[in-house]
C-alpha atoms as a PDB file:
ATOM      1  CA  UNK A   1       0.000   0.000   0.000  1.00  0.00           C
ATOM      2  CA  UNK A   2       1.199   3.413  -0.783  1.00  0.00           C
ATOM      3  CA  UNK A   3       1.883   5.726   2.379  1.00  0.00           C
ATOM      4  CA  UNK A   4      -0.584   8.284   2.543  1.00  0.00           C
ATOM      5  CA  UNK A   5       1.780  11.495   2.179  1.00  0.00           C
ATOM      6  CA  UNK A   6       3.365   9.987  -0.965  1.00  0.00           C
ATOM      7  CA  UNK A   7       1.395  11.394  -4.681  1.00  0.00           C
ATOM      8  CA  UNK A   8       2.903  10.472  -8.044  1.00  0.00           C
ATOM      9  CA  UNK A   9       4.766  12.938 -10.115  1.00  0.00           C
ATOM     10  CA  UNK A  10       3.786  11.687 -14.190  1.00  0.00           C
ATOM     11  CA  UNK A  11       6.890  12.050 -16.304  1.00  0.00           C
ATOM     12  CA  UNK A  12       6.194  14.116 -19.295  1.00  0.00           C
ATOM     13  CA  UNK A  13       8.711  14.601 -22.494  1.00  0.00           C
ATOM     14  CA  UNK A  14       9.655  18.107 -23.779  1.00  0.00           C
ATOM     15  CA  UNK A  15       9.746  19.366 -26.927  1.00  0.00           C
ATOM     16  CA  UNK A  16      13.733  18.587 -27.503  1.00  0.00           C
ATOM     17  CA  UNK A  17      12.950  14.974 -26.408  1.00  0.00           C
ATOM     18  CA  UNK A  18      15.612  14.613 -24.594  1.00  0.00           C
ATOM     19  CA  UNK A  19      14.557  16.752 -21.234  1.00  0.00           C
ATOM     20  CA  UNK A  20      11.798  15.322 -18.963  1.00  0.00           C
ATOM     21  CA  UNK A  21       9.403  17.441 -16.704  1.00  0.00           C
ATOM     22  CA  UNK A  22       7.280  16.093 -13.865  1.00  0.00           C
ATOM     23  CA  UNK A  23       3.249  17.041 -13.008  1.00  0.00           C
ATOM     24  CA  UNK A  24       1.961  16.186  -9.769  1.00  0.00           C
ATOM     25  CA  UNK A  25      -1.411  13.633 -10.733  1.00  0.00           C
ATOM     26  CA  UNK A  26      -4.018  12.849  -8.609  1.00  0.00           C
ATOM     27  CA  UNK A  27      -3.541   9.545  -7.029  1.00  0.00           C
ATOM     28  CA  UNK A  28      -6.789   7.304  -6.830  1.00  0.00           C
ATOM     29  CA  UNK A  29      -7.147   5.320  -2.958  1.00  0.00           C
ATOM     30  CA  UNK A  30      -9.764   2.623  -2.234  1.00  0.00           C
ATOM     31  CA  UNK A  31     -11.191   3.811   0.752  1.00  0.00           C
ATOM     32  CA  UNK A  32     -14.220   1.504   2.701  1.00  0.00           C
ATOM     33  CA  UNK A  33     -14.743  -0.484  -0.507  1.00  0.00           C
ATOM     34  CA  UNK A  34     -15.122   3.405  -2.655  1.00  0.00           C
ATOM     35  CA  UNK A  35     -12.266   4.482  -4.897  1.00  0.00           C
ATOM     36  CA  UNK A  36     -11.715   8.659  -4.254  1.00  0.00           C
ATOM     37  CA  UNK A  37      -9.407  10.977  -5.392  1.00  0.00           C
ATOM     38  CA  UNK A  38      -7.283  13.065  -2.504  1.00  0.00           C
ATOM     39  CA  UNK A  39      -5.088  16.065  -2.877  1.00  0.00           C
ATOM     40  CA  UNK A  40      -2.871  17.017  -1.240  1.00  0.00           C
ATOM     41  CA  UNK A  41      -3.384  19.349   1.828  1.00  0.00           C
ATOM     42  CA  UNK A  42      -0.163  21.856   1.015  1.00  0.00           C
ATOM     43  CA  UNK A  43      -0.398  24.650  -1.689  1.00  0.00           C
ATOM     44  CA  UNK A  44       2.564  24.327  -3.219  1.00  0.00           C
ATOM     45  CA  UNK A  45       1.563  21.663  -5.726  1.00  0.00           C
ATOM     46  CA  UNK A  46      -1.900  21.158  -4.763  1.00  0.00           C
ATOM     47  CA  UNK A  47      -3.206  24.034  -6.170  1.00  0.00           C
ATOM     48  CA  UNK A  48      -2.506  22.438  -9.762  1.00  0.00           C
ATOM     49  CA  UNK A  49      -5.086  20.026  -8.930  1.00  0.00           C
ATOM     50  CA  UNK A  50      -7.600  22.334  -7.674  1.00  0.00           C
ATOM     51  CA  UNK A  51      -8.477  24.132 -10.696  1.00  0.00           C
ATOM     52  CA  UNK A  52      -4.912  26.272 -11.024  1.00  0.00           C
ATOM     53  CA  UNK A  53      -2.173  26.275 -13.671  1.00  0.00           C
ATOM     54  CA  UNK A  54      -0.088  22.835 -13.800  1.00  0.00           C
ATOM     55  CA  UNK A  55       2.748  23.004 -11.457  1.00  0.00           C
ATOM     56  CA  UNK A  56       5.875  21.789 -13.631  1.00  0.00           C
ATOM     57  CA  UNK A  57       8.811  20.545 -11.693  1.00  0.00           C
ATOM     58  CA  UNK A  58      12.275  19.534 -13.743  1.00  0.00           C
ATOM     59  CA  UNK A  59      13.675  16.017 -12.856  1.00  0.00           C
ATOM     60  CA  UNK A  60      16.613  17.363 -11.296  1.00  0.00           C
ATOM     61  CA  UNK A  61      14.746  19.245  -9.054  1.00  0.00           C
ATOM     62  CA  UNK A  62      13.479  15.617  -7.559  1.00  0.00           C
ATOM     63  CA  UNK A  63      16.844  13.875  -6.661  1.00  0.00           C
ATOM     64  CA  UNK A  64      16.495  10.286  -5.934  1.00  0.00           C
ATOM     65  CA  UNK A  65      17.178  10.882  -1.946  1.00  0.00           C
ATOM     66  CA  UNK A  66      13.692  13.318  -2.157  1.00  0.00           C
ATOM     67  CA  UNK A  67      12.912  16.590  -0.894  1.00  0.00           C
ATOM     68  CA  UNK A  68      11.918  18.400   2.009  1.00  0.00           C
ATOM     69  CA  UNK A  69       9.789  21.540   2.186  1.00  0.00           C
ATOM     70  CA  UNK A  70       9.257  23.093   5.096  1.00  0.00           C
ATOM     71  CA  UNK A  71       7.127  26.216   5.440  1.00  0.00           C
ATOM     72  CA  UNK A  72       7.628  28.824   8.104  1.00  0.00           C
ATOM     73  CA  UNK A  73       5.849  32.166   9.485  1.00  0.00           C
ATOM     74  CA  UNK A  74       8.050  35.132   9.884  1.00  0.00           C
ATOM     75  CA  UNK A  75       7.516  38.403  11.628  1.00  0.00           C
ATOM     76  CA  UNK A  76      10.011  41.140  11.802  1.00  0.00           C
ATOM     77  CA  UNK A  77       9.813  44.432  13.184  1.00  0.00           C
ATOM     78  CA  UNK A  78      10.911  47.493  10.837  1.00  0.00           C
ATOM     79  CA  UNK A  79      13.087  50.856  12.152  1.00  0.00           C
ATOM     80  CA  UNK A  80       9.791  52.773  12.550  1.00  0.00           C
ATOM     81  CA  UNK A  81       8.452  49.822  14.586  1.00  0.00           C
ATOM     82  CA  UNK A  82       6.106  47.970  11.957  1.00  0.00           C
ATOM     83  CA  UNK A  83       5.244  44.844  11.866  1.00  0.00           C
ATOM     84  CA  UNK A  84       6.151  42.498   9.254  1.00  0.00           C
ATOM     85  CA  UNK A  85       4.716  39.065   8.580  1.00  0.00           C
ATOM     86  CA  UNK A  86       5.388  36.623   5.627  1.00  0.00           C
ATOM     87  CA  UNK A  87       5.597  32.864   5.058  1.00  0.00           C
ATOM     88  CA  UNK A  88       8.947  31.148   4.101  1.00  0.00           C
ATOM     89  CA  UNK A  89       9.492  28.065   2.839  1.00  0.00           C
ATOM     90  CA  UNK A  90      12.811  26.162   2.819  1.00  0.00           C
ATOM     91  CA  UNK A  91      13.791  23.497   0.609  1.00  0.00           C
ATOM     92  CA  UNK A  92      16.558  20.671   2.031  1.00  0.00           C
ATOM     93  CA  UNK A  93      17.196  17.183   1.054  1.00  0.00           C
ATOM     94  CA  UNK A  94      15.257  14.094   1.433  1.00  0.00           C
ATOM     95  CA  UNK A  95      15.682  11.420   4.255  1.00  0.00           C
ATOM     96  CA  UNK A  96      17.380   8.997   1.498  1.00  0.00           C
ATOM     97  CA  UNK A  97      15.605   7.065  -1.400  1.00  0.00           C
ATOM     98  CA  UNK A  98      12.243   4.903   0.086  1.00  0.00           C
ATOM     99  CA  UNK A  99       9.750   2.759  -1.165  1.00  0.00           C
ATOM    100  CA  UNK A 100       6.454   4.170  -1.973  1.00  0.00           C
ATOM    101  CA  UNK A 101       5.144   0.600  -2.192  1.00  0.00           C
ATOM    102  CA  UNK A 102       3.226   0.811  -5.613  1.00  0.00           C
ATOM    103  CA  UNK A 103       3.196  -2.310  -7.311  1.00  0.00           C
ATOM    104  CA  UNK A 104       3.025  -2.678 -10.848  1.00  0.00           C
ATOM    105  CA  UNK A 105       2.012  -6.461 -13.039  1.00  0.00           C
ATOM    106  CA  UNK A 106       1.889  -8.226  -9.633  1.00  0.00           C
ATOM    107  CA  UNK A 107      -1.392 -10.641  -9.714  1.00  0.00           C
ATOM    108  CA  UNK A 108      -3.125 -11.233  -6.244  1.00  0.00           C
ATOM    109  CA  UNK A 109      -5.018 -14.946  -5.310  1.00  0.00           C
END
């Protein structure tokens, strides 16, 4: 079974055929006997599936180990005493290459 956090990225060619770019798809689960479709909850790439423009990641912006995002409020004061608030977001490497799991031509008794 495929962890619950993990949603496929489909490989797509580009025009010079030799360059590959990945789209985050929607990832079909089987839950209490119904098949639905989840999303992820973030915004980053999520928003692709919700109606927005497709979110286009190169393949050598995936490395093999993966990727962590991690998204952080900020506040900062200015010289006149203003406030300033904003969301970062930091991206680091992956714990190390994993298994998602997904099977592919396996046949089940």
């Amino acid at each position: 079974m495929v962890p619950d956090n993990w949603y496929p990225l489909a490989a797509e060619p580009l025009p010079d055929r030799e360059s590959v770019r990945l789209r985050l798809a929607p990832l079909a689960r089987v839950v209490d006997g119904e098949t639905t479709t989840e999303l992820p909850l973030g915004v980053l790439l999520a928003g692709a599936l919700r109606g927005g423009e497709p979110v286009w990641l190169h393949e050598e912006e995936v490395p093999r180990s993966g990727v962590v995002v991690v998204r952080t409020n900020q506040r900062a004061r200015g010289p006149d005493g203003s406030v300033h608030v904003w969301t970062a977001r930091a991206k680091g490497t992956g714990g190390g290459e994993g298994s998602s799991g997904l099977r592919f031509d396996v046949v089940e008794e």
